[in-house]
C-alpha atoms as a PDB file:
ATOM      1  CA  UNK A   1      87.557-125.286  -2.986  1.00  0.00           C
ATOM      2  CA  UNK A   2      89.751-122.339  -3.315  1.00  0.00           C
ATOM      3  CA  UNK A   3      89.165-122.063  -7.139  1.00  0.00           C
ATOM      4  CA  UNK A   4      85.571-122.195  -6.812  1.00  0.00           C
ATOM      5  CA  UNK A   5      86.330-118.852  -4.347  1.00  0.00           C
ATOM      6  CA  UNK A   6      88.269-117.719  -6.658  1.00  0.00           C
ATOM      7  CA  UNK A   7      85.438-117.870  -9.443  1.00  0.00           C
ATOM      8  CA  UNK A   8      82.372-116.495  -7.062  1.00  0.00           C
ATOM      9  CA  UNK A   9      84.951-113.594  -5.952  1.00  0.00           C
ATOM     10  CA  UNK A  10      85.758-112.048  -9.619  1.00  0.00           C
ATOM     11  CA  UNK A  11      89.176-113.874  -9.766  1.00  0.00           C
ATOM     12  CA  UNK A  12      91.248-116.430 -10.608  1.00  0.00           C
ATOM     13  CA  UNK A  13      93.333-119.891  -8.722  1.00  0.00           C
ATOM     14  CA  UNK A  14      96.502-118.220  -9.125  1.00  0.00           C
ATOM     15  CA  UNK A  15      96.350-114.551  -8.423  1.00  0.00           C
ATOM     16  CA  UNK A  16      93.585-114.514  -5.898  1.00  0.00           C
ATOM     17  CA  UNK A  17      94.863-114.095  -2.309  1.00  0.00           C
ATOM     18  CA  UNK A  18      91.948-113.966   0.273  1.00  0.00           C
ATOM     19  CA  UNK A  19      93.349-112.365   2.690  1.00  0.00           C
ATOM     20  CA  UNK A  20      92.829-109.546   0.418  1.00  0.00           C
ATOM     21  CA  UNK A  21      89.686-109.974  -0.509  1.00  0.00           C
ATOM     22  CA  UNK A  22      86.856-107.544   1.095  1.00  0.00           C
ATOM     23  CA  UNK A  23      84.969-109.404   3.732  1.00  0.00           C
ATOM     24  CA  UNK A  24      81.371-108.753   1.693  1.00  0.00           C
ATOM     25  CA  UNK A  25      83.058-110.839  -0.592  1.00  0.00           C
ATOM     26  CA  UNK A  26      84.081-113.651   0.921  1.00  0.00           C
ATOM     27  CA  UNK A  27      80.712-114.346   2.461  1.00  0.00           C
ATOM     28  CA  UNK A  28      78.547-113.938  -0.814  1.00  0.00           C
ATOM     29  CA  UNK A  29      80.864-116.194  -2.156  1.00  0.00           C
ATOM     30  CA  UNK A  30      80.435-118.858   0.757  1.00  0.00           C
ATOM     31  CA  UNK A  31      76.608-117.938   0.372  1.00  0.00           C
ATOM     32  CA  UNK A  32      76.541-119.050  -2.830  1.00  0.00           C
ATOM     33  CA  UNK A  33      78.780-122.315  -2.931  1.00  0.00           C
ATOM     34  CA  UNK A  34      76.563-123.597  -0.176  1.00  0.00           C
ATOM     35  CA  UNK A  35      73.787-123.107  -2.448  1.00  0.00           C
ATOM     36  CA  UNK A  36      75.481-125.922  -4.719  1.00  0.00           C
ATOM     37  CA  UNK A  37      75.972-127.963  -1.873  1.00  0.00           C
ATOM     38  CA  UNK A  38      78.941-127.533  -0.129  1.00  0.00           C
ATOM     39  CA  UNK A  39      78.893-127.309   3.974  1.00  0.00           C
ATOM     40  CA  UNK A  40      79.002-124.028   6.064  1.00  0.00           C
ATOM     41  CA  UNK A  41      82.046-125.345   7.815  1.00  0.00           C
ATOM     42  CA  UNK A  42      84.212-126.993   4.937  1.00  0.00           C
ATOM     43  CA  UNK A  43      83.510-123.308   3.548  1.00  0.00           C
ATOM     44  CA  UNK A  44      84.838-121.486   6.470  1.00  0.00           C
ATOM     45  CA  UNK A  45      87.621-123.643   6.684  1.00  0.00           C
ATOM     46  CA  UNK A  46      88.384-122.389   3.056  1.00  0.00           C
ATOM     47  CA  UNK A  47      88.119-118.772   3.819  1.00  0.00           C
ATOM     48  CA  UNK A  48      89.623-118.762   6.680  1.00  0.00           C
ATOM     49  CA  UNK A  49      86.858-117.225   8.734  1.00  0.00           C
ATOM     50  CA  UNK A  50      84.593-118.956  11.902  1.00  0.00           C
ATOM     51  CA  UNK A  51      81.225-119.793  11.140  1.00  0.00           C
ATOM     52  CA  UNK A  52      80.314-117.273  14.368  1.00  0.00           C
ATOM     53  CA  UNK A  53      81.400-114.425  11.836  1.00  0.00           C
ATOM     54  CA  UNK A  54      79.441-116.134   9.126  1.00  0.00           C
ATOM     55  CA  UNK A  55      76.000-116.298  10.827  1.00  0.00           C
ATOM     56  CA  UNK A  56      76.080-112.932  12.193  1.00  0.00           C
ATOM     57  CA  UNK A  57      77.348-111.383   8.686  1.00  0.00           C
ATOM     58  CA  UNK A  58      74.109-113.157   7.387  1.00  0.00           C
ATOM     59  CA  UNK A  59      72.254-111.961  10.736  1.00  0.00           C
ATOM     60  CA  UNK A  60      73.034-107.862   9.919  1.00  0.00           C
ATOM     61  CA  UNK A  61      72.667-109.046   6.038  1.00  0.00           C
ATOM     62  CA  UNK A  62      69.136-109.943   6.711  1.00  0.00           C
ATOM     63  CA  UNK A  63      68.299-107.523   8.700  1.00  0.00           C
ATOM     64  CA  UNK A  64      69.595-104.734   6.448  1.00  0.00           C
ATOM     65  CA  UNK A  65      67.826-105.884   3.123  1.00  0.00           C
ATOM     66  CA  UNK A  66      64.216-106.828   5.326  1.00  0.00           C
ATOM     67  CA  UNK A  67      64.292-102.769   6.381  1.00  0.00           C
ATOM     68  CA  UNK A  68      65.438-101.928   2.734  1.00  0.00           C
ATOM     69  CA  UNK A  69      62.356-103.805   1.007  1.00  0.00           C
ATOM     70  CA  UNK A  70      59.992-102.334   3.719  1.00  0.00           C
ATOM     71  CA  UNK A  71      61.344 -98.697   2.718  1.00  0.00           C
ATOM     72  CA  UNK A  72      60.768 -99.564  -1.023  1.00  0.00           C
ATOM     73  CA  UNK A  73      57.597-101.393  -0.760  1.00  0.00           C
ATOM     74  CA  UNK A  74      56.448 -98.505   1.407  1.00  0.00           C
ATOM     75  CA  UNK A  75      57.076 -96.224  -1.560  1.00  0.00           C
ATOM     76  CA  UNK A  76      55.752 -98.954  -3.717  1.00  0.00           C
ATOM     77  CA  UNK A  77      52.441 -98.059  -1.880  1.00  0.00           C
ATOM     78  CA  UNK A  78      52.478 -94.740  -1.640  1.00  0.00           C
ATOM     79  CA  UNK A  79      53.139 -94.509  -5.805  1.00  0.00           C
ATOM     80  CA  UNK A  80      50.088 -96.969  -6.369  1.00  0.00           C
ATOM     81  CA  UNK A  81      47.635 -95.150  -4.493  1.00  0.00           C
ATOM     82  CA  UNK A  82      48.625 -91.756  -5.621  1.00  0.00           C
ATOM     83  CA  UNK A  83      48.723 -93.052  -9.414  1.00  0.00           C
ATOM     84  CA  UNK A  84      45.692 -95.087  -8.685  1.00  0.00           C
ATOM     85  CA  UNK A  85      47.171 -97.920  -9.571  1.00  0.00           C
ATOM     86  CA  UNK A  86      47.855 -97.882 -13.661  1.00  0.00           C
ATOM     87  CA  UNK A  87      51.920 -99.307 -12.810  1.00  0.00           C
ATOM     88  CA  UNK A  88      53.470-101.927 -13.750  1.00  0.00           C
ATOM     89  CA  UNK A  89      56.565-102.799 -12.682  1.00  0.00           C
ATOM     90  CA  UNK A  90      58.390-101.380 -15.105  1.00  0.00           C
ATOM     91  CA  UNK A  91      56.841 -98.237 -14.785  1.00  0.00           C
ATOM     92  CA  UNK A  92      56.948 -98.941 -10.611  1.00  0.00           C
ATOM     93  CA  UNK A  93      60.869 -98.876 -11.250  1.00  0.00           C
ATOM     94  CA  UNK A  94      61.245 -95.532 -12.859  1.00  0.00           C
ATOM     95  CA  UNK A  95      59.252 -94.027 -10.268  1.00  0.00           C
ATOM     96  CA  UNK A  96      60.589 -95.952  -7.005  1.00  0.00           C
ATOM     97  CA  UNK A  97      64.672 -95.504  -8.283  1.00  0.00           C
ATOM     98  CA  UNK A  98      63.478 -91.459  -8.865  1.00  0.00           C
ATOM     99  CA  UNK A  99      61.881 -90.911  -5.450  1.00  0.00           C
ATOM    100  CA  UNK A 100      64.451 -92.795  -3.548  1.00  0.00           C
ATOM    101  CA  UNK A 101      67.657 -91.971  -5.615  1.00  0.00           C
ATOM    102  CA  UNK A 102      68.230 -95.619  -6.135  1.00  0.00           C
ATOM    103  CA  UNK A 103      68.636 -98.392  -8.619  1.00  0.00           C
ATOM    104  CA  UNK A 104      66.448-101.454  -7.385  1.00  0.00           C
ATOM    105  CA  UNK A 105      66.540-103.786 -10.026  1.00  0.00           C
ATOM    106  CA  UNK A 106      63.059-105.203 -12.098  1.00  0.00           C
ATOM    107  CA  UNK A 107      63.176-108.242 -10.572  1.00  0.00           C
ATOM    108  CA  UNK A 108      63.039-106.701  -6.971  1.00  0.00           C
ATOM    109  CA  UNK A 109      60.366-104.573  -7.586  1.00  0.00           C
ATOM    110  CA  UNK A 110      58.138-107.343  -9.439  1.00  0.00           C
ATOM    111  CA  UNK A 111      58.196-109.807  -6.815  1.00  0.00           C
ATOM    112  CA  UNK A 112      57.636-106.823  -4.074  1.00  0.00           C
ATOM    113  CA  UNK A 113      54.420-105.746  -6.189  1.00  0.00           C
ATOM    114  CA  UNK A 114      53.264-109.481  -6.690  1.00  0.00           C
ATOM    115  CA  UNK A 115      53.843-110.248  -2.844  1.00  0.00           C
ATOM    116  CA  UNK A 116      51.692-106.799  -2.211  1.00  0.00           C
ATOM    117  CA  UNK A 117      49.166-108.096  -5.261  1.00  0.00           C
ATOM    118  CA  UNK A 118      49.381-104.770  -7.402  1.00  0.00           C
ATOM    119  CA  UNK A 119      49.484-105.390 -11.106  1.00  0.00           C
ATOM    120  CA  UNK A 120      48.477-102.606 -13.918  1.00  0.00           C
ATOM    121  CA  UNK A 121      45.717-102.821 -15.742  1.00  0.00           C
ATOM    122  CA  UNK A 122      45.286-104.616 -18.916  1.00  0.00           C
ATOM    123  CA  UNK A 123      44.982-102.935 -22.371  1.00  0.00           C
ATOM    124  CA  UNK A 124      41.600-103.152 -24.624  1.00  0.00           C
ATOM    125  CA  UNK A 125      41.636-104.505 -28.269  1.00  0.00           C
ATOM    126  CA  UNK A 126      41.552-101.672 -30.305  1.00  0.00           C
ATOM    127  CA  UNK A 127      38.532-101.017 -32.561  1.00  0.00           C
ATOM    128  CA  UNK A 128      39.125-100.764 -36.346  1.00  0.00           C
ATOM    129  CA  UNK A 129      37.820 -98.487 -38.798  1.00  0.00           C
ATOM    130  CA  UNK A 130      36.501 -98.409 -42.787  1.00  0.00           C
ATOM    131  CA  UNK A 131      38.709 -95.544 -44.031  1.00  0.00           C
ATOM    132  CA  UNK A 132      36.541 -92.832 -46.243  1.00  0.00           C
ATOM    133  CA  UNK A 133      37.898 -92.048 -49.472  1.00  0.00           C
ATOM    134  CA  UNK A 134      40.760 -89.827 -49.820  1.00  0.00           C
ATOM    135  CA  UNK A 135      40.670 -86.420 -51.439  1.00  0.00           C
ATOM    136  CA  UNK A 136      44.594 -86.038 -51.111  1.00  0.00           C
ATOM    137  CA  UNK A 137      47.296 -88.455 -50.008  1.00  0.00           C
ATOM    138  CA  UNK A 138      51.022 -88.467 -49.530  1.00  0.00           C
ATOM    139  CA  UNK A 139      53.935 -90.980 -49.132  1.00  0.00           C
ATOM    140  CA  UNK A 140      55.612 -92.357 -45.843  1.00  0.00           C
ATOM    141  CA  UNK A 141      58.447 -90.120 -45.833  1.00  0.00           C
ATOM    142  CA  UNK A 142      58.604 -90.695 -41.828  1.00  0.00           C
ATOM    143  CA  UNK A 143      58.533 -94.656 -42.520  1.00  0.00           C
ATOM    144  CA  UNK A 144      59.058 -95.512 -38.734  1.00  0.00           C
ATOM    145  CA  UNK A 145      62.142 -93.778 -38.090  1.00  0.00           C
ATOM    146  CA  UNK A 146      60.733 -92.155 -34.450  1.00  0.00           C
ATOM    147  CA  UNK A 147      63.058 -90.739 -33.035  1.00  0.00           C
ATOM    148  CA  UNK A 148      64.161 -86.835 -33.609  1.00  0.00           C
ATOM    149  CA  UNK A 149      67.333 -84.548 -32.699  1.00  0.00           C
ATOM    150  CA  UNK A 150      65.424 -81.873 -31.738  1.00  0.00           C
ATOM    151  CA  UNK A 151      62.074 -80.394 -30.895  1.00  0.00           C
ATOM    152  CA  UNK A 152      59.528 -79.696 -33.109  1.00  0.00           C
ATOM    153  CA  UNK A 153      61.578 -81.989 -36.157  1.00  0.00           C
ATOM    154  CA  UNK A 154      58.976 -84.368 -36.040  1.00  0.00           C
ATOM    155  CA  UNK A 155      55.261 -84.614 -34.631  1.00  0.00           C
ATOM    156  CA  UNK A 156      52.661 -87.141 -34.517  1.00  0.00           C
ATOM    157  CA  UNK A 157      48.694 -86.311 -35.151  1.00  0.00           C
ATOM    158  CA  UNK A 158      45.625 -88.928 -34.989  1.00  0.00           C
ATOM    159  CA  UNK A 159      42.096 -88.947 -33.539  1.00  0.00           C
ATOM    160  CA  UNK A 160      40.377 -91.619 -31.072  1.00  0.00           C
ATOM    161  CA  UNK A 161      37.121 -90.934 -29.863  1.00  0.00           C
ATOM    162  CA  UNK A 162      35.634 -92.111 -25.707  1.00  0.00           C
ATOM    163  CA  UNK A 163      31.819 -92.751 -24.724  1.00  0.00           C
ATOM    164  CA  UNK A 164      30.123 -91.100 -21.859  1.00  0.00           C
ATOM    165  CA  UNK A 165      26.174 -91.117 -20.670  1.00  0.00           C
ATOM    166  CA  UNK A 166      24.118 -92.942 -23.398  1.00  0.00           C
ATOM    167  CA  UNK A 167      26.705 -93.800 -25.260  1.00  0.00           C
ATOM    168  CA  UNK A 168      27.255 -90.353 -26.681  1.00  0.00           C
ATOM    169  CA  UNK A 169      30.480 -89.359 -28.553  1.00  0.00           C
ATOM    170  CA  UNK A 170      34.222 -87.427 -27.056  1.00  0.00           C
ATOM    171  CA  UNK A 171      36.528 -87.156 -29.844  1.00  0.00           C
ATOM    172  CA  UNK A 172      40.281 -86.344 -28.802  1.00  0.00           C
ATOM    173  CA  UNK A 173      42.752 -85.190 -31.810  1.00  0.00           C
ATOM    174  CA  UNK A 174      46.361 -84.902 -29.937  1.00  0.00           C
ATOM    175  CA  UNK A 175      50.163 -84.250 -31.326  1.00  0.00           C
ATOM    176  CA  UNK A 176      52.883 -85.711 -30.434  1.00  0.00           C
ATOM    177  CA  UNK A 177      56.508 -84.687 -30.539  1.00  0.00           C
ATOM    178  CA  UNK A 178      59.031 -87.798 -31.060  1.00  0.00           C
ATOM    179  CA  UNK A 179      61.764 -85.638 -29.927  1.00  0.00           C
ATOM    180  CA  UNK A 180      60.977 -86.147 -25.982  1.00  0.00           C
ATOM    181  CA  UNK A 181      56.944 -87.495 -26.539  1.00  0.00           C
ATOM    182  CA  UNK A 182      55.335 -85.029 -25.575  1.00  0.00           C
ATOM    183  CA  UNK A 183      51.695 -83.522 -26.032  1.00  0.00           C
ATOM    184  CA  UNK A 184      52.361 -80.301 -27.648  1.00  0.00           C
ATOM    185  CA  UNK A 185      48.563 -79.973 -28.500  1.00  0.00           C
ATOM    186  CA  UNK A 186      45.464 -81.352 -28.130  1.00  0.00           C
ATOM    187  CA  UNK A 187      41.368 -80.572 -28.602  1.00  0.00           C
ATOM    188  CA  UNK A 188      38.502 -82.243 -27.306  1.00  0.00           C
ATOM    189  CA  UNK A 189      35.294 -82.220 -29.706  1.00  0.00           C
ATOM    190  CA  UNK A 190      31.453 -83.968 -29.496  1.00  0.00           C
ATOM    191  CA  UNK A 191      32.358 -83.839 -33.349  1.00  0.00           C
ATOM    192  CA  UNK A 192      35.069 -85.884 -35.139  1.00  0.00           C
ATOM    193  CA  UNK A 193      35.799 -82.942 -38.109  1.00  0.00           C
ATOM    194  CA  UNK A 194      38.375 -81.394 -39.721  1.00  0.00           C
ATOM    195  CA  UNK A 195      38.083 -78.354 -37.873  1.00  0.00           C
ATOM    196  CA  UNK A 196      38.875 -80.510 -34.736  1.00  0.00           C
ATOM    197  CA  UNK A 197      42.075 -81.571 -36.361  1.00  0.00           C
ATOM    198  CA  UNK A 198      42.891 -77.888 -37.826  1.00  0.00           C
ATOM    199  CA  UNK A 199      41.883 -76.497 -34.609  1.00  0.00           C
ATOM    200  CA  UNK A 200      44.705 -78.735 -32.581  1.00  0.00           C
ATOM    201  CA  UNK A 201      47.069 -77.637 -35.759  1.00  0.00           C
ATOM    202  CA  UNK A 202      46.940 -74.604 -34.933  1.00  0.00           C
ATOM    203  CA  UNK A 203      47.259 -74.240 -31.266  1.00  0.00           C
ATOM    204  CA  UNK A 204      50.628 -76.505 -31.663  1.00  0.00           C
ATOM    205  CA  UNK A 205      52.205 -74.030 -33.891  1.00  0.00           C
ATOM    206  CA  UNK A 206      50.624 -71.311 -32.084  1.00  0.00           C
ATOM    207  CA  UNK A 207      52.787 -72.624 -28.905  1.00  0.00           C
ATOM    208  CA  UNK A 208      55.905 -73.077 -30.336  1.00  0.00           C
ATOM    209  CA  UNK A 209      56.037 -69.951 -32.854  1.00  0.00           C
ATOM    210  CA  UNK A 210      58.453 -70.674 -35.760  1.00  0.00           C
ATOM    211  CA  UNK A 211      58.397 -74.387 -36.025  1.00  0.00           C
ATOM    212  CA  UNK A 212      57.973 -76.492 -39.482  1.00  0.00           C
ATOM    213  CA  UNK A 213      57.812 -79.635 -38.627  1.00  0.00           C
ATOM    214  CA  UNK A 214      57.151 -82.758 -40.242  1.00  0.00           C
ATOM    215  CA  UNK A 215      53.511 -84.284 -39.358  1.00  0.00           C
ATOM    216  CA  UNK A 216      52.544 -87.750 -39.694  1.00  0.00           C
ATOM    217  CA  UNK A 217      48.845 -88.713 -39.372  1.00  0.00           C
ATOM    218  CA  UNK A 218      47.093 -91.737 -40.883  1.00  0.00           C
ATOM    219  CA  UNK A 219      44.801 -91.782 -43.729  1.00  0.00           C
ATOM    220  CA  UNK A 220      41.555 -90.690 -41.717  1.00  0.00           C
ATOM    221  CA  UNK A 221      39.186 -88.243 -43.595  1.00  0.00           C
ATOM    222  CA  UNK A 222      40.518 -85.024 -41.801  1.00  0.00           C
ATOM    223  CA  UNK A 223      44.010 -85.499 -42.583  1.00  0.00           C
ATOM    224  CA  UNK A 224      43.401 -86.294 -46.549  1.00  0.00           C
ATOM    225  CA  UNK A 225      41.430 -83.446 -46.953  1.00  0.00           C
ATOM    226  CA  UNK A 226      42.348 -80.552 -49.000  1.00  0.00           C
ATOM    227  CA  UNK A 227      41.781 -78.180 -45.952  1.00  0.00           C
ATOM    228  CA  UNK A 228      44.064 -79.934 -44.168  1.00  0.00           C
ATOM    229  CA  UNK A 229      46.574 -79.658 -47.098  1.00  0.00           C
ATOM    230  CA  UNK A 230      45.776 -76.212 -47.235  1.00  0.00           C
ATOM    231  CA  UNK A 231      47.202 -75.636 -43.657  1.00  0.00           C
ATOM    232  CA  UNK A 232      50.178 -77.860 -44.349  1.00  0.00           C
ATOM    233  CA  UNK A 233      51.001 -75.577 -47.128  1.00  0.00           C
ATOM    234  CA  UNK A 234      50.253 -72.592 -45.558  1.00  0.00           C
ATOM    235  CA  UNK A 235      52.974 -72.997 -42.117  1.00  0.00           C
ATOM    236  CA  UNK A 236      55.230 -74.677 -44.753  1.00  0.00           C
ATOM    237  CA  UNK A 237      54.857 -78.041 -42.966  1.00  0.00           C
ATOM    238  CA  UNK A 238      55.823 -81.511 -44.571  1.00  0.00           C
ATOM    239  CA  UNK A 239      53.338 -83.868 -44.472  1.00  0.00           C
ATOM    240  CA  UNK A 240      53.491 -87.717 -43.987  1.00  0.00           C
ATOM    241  CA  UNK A 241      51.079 -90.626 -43.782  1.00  0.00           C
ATOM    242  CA  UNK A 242      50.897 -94.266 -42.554  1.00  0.00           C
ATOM    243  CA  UNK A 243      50.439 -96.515 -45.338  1.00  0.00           C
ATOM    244  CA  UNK A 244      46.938 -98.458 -46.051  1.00  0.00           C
ATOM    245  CA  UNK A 245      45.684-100.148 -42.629  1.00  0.00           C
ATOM    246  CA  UNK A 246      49.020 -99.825 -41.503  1.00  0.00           C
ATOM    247  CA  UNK A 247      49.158 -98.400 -37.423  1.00  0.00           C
ATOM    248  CA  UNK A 248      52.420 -99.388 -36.694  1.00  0.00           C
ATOM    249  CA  UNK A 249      53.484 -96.469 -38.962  1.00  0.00           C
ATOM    250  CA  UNK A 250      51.995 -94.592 -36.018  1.00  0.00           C
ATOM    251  CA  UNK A 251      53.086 -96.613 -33.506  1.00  0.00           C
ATOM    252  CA  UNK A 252      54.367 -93.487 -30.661  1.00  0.00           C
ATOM    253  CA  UNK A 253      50.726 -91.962 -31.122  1.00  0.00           C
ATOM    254  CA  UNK A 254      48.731 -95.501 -31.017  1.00  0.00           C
ATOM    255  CA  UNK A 255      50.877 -95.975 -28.271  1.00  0.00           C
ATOM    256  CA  UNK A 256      50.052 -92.898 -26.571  1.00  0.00           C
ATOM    257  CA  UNK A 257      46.650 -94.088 -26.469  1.00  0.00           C
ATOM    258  CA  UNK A 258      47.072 -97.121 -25.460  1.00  0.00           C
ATOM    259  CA  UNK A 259      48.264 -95.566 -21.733  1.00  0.00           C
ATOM    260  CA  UNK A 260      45.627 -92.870 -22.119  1.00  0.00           C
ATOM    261  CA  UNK A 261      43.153 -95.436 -21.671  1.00  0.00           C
ATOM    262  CA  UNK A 262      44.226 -98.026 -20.023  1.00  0.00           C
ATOM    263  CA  UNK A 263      45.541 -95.984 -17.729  1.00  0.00           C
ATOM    264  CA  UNK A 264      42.426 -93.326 -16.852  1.00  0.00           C
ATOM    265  CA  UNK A 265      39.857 -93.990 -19.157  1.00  0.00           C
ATOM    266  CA  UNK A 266      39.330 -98.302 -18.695  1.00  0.00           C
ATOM    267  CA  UNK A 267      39.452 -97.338 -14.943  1.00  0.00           C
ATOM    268  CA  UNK A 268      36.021 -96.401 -14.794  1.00  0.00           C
ATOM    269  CA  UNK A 269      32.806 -98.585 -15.955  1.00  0.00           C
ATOM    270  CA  UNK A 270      30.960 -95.733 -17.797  1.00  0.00           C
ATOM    271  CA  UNK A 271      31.740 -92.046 -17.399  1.00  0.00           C
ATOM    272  CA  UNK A 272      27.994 -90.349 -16.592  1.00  0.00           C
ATOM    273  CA  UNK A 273      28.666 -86.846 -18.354  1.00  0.00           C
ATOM    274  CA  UNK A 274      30.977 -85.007 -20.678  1.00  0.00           C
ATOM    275  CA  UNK A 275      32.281 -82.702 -18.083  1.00  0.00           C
ATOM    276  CA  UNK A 276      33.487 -86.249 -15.852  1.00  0.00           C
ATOM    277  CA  UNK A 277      35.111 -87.401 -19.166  1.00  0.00           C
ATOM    278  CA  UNK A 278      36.750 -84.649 -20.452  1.00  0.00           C
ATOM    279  CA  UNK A 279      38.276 -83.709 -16.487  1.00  0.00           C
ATOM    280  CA  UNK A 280      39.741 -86.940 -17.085  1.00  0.00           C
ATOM    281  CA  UNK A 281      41.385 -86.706 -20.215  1.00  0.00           C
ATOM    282  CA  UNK A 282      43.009 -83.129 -19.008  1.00  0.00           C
ATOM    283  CA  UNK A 283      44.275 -85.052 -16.061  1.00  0.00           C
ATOM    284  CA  UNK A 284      45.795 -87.201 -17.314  1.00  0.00           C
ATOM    285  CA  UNK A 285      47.884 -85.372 -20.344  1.00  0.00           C
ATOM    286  CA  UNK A 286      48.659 -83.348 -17.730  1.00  0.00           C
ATOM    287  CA  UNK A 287      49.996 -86.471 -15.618  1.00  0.00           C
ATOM    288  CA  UNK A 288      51.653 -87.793 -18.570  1.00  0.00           C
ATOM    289  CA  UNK A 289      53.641 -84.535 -19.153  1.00  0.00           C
ATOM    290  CA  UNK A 290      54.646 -83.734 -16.234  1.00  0.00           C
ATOM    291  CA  UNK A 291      54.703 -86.956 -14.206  1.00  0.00           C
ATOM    292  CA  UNK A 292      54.066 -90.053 -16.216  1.00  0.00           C
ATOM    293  CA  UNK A 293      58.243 -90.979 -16.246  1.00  0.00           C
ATOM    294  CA  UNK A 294      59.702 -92.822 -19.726  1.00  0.00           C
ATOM    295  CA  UNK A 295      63.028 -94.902 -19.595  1.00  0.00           C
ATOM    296  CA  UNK A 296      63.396 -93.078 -23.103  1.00  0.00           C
ATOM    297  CA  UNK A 297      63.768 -90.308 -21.594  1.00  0.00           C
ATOM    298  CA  UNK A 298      66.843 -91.268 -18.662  1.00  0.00           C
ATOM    299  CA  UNK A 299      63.636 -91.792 -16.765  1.00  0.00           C
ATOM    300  CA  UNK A 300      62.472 -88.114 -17.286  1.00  0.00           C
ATOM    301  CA  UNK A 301      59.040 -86.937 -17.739  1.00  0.00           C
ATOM    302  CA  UNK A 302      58.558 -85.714 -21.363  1.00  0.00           C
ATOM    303  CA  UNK A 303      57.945 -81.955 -20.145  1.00  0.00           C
ATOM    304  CA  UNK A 304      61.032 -82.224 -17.561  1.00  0.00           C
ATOM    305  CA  UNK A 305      63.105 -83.707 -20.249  1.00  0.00           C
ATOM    306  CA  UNK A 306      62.056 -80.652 -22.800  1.00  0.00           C
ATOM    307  CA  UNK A 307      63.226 -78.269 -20.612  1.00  0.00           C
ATOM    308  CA  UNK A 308      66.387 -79.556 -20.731  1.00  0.00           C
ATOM    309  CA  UNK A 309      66.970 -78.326 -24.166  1.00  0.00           C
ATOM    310  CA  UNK A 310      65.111 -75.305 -23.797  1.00  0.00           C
END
């Protein structure tokens, strides 16, 4: 009996003395040898402590962790409405240990989200596309190394397009920095051109004057283009692209997506006009910047962690 104490309490048969052990101790560890079938009382007898002080140790215990899981599941709440309700519980984590300076562990918040009956929503298959042919093309050089040391090293580019009214078109071109993920620049267009993606170009290096990064984009039309190469050229960029049919060379910016729309733009059945749509989209890049927190980031958002090495 008192090396199985010795075990639940972080020590050994020999050395551990429990009269030195702290009290919390001692009754987690009687807690959890009962759960393997020993008695309450031959495991009082053992730690030298009267089942009285056991029950109402367990009593205050109770109590305590019932008001702690109502002060997280009321946050739990309070996150889910005000997000309308695109976390999981991994997300639900970074945002409930933020707010209440904690560290609740996954496990804790999953089963306080299941017993509550909040789950995030569920991601669409993503369409595929017949690639037109290239005028210009250029090797991997990122090849799936996404992370960067600083700001501006390395950005991400791609287009997906949304439907609104009568199935009429919203095309989104958007790039992404792999240093802390953020949006850095993005343009909404009823047109999926290359001035769309030299447009969003632009305004990125427009915003942070000086920069020559590296930019990775697929194979799509607008980004094989000589214009584009042009512009590469001309702010003495370097340019990479995915290989053939090959998003996971993308995967940050696919990724990026993925939340865009599962988290705001699934939500809704059919979006009636452009305006509704593209309030949306501005929303939520906004959201993600600013609020949208990433355990990449030391559960920062991507903004708040870009300040930091400002």
């Amino acid at each position: 009996m008192r090396g199985g104490f010795a075990k639940k309490i972080g020590g050994t048969r020999e050395r551990v003395s429990l009269s030195r052990v702290p009290k919390f101790k001692l009754h987690t560890a009687v807690e959890k040898l009962h759960e393997e079938g020993y008695s309450i009382s031959q495991l009082c007898r053992a730690a030298k402590m009267s089942r009285q002080a056991y029950y109402q140790y367990r009593k205050r215990s109770k109590c305590q962790r019932q008001k702690e899981n109502e002060r997280v599941v009321e946050t739990i709440i309070k996150i889910h409405y005000e997000e309308k309700g695109i976390f999981g519980y991994r997300m639900m984590q970074l945002h409930v240990n933020k707010e209440l300076k904690s560290h609740y562990n996954l496990k804790r918040i999953y089963r306080l989200m299941r017993l509550l009956g909040f789950q995030s929503v569920t991601r669409k298959k993503r369409k595929t596309y017949i690639l037109s042919p290239a005028q210009h093309t250029e090797e991997n050089l990122l090849n799936r190394e996404f992370t960067a040391d600083d700001m501006n090293e390395k950005w991400l580019t791609d287009i997906t397009e949304f439907e609104y009214g009568n199935k009429q078109k919203v095309y989104l071109c958007a790039i992404l920095d792999l240093y802390d993920r953020s949006i850095v620049a993005y343009n909404l267009s009823t047109r999926n051109d290359t001035n769309l993606v030299f447009d969003t170009v632009k305004d990125a290096l427009n915003e942070n004057p000086g920069a020559t990064p590296m930019i990775h984009s697929d194979r799509g039309f607008q980004f094989t283009s000589f214009g584009f190469k042009k512009i590469v050229e001309y702010y003495e960029l370097k340019h990479s692209m995915s290989r053939v049919g090959c998003c996971l060379d993308n995967a940050p910016m696919e990724g990026f997506w993925g939340k865009l729309k599962s988290e705001k733009y699934y939500l809704k059945d059919k979006y009636a006009s452009h305006k509704e749509l593209t309030d949306d989209i501005h929303d939520y890049i906004d959201f993600y910047n600013n609020r949208r927190l990433q355990r990449k980031l030391n559960a920062m958002a991507p903004m708040e962690y870009r300040s930091l090495a400002s």
